[in-house]
C-alpha atoms as a PDB file:
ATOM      1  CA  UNK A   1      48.378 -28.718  -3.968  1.00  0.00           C
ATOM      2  CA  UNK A   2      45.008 -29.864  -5.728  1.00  0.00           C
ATOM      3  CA  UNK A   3      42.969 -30.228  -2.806  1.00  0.00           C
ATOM      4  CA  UNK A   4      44.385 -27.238  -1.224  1.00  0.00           C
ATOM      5  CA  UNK A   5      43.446 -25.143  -4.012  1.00  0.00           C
ATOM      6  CA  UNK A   6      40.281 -27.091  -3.828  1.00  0.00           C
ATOM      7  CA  UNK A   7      39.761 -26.235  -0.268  1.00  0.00           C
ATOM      8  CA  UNK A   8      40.490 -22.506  -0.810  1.00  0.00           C
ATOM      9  CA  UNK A   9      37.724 -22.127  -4.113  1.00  0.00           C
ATOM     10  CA  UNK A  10      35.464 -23.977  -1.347  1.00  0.00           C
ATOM     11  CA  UNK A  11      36.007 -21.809   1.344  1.00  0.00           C
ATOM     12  CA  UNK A  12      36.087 -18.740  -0.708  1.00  0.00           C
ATOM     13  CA  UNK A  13      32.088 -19.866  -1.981  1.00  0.00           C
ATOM     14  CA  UNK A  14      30.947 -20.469   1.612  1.00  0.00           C
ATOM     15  CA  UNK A  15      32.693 -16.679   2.750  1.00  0.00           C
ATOM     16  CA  UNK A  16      30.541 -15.151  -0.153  1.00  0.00           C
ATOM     17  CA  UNK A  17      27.387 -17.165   0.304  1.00  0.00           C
ATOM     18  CA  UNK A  18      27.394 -16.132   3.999  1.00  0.00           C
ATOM     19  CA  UNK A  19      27.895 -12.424   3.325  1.00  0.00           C
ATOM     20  CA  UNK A  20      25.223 -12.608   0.750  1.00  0.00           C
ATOM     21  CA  UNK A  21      23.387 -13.833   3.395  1.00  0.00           C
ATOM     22  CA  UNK A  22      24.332 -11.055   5.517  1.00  0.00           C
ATOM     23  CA  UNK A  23      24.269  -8.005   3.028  1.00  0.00           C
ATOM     24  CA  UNK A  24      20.100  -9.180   2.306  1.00  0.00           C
ATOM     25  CA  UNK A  25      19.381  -8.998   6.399  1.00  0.00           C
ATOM     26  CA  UNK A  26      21.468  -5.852   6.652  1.00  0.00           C
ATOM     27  CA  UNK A  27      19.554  -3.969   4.021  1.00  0.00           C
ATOM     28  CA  UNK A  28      15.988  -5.375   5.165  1.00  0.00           C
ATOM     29  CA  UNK A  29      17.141  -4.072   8.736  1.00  0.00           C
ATOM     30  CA  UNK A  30      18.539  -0.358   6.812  1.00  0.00           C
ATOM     31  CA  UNK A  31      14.925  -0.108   5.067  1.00  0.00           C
ATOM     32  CA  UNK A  32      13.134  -0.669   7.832  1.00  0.00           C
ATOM     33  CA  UNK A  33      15.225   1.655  10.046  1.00  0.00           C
ATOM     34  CA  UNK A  34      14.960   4.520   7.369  1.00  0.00           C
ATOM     35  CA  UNK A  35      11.262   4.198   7.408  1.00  0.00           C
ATOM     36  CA  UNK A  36      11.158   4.634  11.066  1.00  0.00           C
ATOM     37  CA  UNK A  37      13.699   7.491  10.817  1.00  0.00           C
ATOM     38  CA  UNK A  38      11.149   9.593   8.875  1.00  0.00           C
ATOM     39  CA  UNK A  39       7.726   7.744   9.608  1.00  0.00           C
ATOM     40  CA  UNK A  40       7.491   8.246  13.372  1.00  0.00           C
ATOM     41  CA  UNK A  41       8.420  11.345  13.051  1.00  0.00           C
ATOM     42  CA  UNK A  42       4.103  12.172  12.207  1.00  0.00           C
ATOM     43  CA  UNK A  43       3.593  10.702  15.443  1.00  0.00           C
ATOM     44  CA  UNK A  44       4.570  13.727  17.055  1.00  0.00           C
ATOM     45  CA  UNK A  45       1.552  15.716  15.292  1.00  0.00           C
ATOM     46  CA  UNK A  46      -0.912  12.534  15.224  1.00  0.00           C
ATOM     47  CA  UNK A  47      -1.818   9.915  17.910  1.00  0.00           C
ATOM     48  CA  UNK A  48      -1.390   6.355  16.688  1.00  0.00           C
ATOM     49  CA  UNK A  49      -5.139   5.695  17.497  1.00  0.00           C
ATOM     50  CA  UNK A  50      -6.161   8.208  15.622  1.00  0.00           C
ATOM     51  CA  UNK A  51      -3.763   7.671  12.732  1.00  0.00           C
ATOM     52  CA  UNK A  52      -4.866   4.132  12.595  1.00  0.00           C
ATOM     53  CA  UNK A  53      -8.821   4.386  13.149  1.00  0.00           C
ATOM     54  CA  UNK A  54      -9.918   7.364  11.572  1.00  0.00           C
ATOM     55  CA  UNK A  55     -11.698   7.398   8.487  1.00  0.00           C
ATOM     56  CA  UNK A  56     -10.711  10.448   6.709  1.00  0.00           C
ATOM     57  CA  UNK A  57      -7.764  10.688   4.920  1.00  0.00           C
ATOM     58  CA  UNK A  58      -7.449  14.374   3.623  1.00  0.00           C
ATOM     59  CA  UNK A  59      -3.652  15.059   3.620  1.00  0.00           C
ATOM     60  CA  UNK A  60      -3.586  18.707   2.212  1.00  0.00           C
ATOM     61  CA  UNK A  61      -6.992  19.973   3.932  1.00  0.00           C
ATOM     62  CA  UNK A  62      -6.542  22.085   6.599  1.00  0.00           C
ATOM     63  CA  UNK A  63      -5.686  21.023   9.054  1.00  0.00           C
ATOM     64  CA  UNK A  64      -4.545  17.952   7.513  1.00  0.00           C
ATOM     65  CA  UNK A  65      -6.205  14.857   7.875  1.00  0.00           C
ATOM     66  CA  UNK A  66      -4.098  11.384   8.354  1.00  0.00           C
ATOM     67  CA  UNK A  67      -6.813   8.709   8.647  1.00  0.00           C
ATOM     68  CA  UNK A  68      -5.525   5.407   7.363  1.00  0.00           C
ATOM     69  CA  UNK A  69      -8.965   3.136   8.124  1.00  0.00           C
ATOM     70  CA  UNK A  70     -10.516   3.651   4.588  1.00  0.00           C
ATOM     71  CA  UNK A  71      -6.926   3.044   2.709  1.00  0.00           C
ATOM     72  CA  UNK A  72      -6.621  -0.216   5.509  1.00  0.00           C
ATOM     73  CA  UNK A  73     -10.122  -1.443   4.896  1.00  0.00           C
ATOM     74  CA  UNK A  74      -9.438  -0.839   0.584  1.00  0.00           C
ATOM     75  CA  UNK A  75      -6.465  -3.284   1.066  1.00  0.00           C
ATOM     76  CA  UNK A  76      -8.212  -6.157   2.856  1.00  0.00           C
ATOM     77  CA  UNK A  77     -11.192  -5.819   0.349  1.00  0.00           C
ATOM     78  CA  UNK A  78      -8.878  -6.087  -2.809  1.00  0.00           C
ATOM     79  CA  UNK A  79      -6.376  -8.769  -1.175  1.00  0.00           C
ATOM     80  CA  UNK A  80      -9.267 -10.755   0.260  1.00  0.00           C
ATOM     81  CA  UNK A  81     -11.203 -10.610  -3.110  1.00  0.00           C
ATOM     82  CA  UNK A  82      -8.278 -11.813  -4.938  1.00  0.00           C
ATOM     83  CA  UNK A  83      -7.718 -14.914  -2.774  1.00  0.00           C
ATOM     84  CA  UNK A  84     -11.317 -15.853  -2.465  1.00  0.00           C
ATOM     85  CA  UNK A  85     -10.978 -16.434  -6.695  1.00  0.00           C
ATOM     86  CA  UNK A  86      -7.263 -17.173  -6.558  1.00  0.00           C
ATOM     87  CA  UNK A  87      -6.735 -19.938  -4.344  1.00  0.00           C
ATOM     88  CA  UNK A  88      -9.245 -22.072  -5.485  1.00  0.00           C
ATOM     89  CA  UNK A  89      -8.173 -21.554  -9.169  1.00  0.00           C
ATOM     90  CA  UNK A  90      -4.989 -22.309  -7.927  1.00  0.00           C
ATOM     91  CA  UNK A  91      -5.547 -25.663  -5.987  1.00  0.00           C
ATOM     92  CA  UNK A  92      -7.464 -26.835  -8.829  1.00  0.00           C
ATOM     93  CA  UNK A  93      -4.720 -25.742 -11.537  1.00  0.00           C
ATOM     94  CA  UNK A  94      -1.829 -27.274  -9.148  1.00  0.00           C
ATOM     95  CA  UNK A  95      -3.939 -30.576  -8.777  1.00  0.00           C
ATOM     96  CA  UNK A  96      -4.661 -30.815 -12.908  1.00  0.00           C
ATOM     97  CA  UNK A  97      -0.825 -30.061 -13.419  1.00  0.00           C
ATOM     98  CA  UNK A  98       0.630 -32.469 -10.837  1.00  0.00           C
ATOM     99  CA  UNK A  99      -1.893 -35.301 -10.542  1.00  0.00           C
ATOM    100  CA  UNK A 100      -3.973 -35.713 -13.740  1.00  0.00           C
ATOM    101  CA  UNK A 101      -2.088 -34.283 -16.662  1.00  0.00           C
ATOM    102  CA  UNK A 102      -0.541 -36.236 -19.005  1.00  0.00           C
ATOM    103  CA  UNK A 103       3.346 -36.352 -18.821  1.00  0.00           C
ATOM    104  CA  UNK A 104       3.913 -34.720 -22.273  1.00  0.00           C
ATOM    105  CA  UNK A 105       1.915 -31.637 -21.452  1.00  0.00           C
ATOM    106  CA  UNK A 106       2.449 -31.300 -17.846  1.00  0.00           C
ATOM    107  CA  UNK A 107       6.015 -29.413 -17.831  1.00  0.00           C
ATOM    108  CA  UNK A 108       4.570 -27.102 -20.556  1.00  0.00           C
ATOM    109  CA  UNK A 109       1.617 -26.300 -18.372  1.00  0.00           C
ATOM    110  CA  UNK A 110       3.611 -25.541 -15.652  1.00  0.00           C
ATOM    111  CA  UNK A 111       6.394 -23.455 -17.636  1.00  0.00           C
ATOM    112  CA  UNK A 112       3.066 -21.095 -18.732  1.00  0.00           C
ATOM    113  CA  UNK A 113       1.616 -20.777 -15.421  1.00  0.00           C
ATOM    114  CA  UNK A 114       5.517 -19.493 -14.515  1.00  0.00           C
ATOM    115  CA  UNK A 115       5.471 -17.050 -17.795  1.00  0.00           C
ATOM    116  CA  UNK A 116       2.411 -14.971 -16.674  1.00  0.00           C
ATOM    117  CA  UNK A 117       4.766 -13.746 -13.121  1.00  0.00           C
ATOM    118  CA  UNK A 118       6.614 -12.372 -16.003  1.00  0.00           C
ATOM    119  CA  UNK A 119       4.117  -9.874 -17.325  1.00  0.00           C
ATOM    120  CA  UNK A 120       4.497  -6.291 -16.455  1.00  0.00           C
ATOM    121  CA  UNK A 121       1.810  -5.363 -13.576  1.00  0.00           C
ATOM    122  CA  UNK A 122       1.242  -1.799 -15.835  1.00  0.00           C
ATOM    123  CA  UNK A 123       0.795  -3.704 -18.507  1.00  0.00           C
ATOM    124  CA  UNK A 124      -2.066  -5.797 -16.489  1.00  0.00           C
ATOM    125  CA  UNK A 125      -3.246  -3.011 -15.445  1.00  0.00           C
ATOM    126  CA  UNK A 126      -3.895  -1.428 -18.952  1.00  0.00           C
ATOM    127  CA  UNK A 127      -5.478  -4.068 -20.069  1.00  0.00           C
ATOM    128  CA  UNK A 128      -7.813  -3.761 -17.242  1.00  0.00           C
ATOM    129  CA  UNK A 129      -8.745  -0.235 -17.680  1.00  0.00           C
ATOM    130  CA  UNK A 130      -9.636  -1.198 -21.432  1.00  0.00           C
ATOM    131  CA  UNK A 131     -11.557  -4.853 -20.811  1.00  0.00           C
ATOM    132  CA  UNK A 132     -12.109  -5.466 -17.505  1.00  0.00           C
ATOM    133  CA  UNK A 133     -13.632  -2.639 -16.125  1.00  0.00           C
ATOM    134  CA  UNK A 134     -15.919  -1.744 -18.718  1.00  0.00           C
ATOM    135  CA  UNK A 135     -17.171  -5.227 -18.549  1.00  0.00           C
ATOM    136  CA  UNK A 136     -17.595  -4.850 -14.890  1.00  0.00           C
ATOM    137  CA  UNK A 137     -20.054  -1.410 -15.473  1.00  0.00           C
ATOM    138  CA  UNK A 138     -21.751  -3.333 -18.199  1.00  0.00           C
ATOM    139  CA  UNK A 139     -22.917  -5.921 -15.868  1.00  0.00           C
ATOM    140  CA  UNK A 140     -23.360  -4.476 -12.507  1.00  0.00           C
ATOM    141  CA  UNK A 141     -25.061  -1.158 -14.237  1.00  0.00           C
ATOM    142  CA  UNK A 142     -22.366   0.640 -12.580  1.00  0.00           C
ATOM    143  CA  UNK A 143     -21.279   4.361 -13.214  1.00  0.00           C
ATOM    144  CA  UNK A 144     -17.366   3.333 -13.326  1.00  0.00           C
ATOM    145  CA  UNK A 145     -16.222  -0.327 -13.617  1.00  0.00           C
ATOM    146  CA  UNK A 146     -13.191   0.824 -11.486  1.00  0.00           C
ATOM    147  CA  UNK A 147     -13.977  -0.688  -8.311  1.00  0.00           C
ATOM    148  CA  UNK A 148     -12.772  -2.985  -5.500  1.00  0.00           C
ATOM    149  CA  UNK A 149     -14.062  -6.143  -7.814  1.00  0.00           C
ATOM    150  CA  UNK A 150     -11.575  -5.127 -10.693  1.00  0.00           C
ATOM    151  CA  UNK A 151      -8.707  -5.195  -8.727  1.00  0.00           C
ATOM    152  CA  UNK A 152      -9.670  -8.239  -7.195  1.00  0.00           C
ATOM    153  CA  UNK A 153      -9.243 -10.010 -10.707  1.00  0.00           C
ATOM    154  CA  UNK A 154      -6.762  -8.572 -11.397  1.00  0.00           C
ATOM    155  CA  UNK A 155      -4.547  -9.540  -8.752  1.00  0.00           C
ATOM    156  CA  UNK A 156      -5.889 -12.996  -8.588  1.00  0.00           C
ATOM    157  CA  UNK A 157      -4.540 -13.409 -11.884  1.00  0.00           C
ATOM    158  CA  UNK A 158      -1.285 -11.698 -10.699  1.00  0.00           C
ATOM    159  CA  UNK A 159      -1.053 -14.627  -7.741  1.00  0.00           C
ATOM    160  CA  UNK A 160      -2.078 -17.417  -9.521  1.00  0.00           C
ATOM    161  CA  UNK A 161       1.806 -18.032 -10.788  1.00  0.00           C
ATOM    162  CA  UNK A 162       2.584 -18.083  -7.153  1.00  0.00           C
ATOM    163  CA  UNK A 163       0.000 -19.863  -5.618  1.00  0.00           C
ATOM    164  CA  UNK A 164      -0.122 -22.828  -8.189  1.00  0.00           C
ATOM    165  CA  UNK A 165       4.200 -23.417  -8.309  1.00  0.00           C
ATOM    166  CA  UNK A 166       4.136 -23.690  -4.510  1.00  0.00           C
ATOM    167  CA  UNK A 167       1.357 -25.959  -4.546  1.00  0.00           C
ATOM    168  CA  UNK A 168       2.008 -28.197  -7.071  1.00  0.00           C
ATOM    169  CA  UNK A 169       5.603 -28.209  -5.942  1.00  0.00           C
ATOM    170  CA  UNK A 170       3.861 -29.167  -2.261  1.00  0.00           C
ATOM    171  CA  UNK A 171       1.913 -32.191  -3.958  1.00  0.00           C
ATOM    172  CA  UNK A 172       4.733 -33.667  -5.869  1.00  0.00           C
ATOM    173  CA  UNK A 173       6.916 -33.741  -2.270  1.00  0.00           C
ATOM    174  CA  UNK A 174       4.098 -36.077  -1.118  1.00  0.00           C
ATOM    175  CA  UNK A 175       5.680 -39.661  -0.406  1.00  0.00           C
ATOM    176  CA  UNK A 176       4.773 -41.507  -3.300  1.00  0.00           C
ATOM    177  CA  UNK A 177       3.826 -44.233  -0.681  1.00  0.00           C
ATOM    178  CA  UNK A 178       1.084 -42.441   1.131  1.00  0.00           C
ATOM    179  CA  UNK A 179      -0.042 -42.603  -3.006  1.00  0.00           C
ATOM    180  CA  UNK A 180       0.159 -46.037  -3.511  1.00  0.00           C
ATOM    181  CA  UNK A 181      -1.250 -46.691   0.048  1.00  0.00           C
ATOM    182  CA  UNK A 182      -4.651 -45.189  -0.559  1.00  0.00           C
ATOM    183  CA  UNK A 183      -5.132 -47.008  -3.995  1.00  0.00           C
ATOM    184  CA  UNK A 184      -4.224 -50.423  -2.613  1.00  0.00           C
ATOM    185  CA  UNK A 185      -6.818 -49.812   0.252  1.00  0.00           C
ATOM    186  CA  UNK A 186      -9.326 -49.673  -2.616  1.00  0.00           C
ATOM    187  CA  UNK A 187      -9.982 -45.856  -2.749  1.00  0.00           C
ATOM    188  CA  UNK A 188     -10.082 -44.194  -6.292  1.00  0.00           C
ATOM    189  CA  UNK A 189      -7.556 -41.635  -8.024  1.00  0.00           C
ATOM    190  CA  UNK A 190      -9.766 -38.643  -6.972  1.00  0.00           C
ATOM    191  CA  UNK A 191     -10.484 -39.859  -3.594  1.00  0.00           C
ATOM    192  CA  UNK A 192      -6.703 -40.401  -3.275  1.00  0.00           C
ATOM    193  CA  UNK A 193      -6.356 -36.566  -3.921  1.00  0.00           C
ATOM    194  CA  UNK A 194      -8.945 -34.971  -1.747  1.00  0.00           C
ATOM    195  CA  UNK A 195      -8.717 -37.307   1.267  1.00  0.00           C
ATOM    196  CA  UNK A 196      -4.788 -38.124   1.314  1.00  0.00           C
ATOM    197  CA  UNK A 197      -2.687 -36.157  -0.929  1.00  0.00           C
ATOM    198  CA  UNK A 198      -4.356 -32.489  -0.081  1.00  0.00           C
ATOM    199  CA  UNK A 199      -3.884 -32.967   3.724  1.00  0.00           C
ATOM    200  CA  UNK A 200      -0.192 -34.103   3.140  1.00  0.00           C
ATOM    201  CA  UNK A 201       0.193 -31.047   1.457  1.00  0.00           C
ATOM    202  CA  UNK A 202      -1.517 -28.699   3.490  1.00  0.00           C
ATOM    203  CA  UNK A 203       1.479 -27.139   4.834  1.00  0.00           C
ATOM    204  CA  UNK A 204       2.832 -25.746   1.114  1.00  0.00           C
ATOM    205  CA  UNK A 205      -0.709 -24.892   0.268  1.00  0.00           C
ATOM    206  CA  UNK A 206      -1.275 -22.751   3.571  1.00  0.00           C
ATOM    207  CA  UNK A 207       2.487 -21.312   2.530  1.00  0.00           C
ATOM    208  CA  UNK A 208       1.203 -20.751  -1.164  1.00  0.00           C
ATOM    209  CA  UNK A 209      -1.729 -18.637   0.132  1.00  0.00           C
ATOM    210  CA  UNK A 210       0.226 -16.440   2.603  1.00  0.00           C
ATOM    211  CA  UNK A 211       2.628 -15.951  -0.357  1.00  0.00           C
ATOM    212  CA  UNK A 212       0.195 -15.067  -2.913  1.00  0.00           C
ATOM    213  CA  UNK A 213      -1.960 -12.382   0.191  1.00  0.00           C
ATOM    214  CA  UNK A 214       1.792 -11.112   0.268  1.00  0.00           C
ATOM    215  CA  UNK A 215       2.244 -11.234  -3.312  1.00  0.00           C
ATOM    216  CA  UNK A 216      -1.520  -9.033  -3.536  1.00  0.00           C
ATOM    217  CA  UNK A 217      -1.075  -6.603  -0.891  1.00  0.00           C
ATOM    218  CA  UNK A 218       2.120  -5.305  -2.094  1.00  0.00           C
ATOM    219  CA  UNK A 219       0.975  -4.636  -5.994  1.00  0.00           C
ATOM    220  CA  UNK A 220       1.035  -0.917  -6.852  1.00  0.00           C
ATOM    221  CA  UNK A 221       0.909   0.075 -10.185  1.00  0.00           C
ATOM    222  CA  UNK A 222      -2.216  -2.215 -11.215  1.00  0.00           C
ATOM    223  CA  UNK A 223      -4.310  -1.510  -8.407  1.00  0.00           C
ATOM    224  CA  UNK A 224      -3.778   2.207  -8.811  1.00  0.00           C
ATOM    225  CA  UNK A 225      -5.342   1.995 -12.166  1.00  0.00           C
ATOM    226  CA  UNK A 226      -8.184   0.033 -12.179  1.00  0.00           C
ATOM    227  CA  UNK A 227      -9.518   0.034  -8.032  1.00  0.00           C
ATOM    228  CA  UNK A 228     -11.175   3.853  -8.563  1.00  0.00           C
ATOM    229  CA  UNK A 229      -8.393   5.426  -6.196  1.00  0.00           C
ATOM    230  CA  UNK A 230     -11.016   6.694  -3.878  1.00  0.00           C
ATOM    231  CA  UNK A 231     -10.001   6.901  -0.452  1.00  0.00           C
ATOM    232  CA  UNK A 232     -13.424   6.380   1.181  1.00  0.00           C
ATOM    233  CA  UNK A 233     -14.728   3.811   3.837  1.00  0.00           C
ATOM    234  CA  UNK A 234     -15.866   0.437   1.173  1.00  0.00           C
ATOM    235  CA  UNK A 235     -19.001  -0.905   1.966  1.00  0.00           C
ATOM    236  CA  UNK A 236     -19.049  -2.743  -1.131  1.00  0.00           C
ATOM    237  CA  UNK A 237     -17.028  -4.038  -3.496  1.00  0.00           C
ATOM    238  CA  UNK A 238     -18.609  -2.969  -6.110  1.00  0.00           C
ATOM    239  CA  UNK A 239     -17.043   0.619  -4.868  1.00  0.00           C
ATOM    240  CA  UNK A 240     -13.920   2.368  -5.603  1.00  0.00           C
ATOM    241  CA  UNK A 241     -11.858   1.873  -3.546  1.00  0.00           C
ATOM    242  CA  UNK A 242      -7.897   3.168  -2.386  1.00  0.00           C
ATOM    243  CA  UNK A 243      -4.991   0.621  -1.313  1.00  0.00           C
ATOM    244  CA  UNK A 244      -1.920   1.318   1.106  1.00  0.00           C
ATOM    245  CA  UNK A 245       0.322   1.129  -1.944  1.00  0.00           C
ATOM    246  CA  UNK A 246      -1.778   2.931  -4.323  1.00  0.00           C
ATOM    247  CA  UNK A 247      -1.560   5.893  -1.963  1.00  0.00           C
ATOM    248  CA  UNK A 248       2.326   5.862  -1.535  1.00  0.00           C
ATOM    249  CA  UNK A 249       2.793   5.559  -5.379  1.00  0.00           C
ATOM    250  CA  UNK A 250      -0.551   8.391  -5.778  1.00  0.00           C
ATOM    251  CA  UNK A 251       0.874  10.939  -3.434  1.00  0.00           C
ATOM    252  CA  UNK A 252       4.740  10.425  -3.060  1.00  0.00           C
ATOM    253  CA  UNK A 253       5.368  12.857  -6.025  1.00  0.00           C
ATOM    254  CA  UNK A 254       3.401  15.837  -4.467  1.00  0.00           C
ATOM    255  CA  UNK A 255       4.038  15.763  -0.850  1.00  0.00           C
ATOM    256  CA  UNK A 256       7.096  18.243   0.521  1.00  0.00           C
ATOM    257  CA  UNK A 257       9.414  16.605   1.915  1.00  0.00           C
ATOM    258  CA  UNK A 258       9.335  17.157   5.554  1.00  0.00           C
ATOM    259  CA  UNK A 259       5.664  17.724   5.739  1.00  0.00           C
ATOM    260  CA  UNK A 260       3.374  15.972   7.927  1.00  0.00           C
ATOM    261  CA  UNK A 261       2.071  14.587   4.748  1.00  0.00           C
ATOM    262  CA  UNK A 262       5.595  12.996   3.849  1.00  0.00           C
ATOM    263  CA  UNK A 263       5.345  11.265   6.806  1.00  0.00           C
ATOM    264  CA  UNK A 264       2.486   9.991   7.106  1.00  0.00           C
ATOM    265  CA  UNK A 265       3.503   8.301   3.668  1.00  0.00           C
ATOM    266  CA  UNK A 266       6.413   6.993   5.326  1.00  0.00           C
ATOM    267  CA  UNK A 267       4.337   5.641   7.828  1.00  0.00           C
ATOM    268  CA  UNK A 268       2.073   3.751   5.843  1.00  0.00           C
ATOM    269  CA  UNK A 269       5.348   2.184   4.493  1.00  0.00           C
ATOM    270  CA  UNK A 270       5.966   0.873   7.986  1.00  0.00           C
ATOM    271  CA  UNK A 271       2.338  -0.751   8.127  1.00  0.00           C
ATOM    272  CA  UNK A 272       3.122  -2.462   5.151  1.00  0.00           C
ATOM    273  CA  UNK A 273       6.631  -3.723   5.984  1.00  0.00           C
ATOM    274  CA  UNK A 274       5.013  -5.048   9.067  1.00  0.00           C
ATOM    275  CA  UNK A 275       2.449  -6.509   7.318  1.00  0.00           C
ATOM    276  CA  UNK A 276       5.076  -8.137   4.193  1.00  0.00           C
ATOM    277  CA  UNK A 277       7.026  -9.402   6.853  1.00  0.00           C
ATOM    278  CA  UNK A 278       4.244 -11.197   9.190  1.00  0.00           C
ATOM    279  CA  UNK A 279       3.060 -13.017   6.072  1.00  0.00           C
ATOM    280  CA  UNK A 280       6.478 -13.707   4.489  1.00  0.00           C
ATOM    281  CA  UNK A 281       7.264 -14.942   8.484  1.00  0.00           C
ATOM    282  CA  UNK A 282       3.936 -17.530   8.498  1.00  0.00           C
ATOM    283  CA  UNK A 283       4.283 -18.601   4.973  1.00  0.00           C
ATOM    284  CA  UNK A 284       8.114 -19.739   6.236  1.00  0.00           C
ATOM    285  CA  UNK A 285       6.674 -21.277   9.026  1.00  0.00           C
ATOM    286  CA  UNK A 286       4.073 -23.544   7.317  1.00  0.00           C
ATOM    287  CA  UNK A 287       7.069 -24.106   4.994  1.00  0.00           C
ATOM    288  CA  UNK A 288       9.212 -25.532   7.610  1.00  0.00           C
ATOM    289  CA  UNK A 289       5.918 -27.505   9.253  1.00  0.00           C
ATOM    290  CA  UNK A 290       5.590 -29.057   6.118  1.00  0.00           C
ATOM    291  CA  UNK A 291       8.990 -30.183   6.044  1.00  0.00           C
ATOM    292  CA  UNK A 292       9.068 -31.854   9.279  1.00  0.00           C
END
């Protein structure tokens, strides 16, 4: 009677894990569907080409304007800021924790790195508007401290919890042999780390930076407040600049529903899914590289 009790709690578990499994897919396949439903429907009034490559976006001019280039270009220029100051932080934070800490702080460390994913990104963003961008128009002489360069910073920060768990959890799944190999061939601790345990782990840190791009490019609220929200081509990034998400969250409240300006809002949320879900896909797939 024991075991078949035992056998029913078991199977009952595996029955709910799998349609857990199956509930997540079918509402990732629902959203995407729904944004389809009323995203494509702009495509009937705008060419792709032209939604895509133009660089004006001027929704309520008339006629209406649905040029996505400068909102495209803000994105990259934020999200490629943020890694360039992000990932080596990271590495280097990962490394300290994993390698070269001493056991009694390590865990600590690591627990506050974990702590800052927990602070609200409005709250971030606040304190950017007060102290970061300021500083940023003291130095550069600026007019406005809100430009691409603030929200850089500010979502490097916002990655670094990412970036550094998956990294540091990459290093410590090293063989502890490859370890002890290097130092018995006569190479030193820091040798060791750049020349063996690094390219071991390159698979997790590849998959820590996709994560932490997908982690950046899909931040709202902060980059809305401290990027300038101005939905012109960047040349600089010392400019203001506008994000995909910014504009969603910006213009979602004023657009009529059924407009050609709901749309296109609804098609900008398909660019990003695609673009969540290519990263999310190569981030698995250096995962799974790594593993093997």
């Amino acid at each position: 009677m024991k075991k078949k009790y035992v056998s029913g709690v078991e199977f009952f578990i595996e029955k709910a894990i799998f349609a857990s499994g199956a509930a997540t897919i079918l509402f990732v396949v629902l959203i995407f569907v729904f944004l389809l439903k009323e995203g494509l429907s702009l495509f009937s009034e705008v060419s792709l080409t032209s939604f895509l490559f133009s660089k004006n976006w001027y929704p309520i001019s008339d006629p209406p304007q649905f040029g996505i280039l400068p909102l495209i270009m803000g994105s990259i220029l934020v999200t490629f800021g943020a890694i360039v100051i992000s990932v080596p932080l990271g590495v280097a934070a990962a490394v300290y924790i994993s390698e070269v800490a001493p056991k009694s702080i390590r865990t600590f460390l690591k627990s506050g790195i974990e702590l800052l994913a927990a602070i609200p990104s409005i709250v971030l963003g606040f304190i950017g508007i007060i102290f970061l961008a300021p500083a940023i128009r003291n130095i550069f002489n600026l007019s406005s401290g809100l430009t691409a360069l603030a929200g850089s910073i500010m979502l490097a920060f916002m990655a670094l919890p990412t970036i550094v768990s998956i990294i540091e959890d990459a290093i410590v799944s090293v063989p502890r042999s490859y370890k002890e190999g290097s130092l018995a061939l006569g190479a030193t601790h820091w040798q060791t780390i750049y020349k063996v345990i690094l390219p071991a782990a390159s698979s997790g840190i590849l998959a820590a930076i996709m994560l932490g791009i997908g982690r950046v490019i899909g931040e709202t609220m902060a980059v809305l407040m401290i990027t300038g929200n101005a939905a012109i081509m960047p040349t600089s990034i010392l400019q203001p600049v506008r994000t995909l998400t910014a504009t969603i969250a910006a213009e979602m409240g004023e657009a009529v529903a059924g407009s050609s300006h709901y749309y296109a809002l609804f098609a900008i949320g398909i660019i990003l899914f695609i673009i969540s879900f290519v990263i999310n896909l190569l981030a698995d797939m250096f995962l799974h590289r790594g593993k093997k």
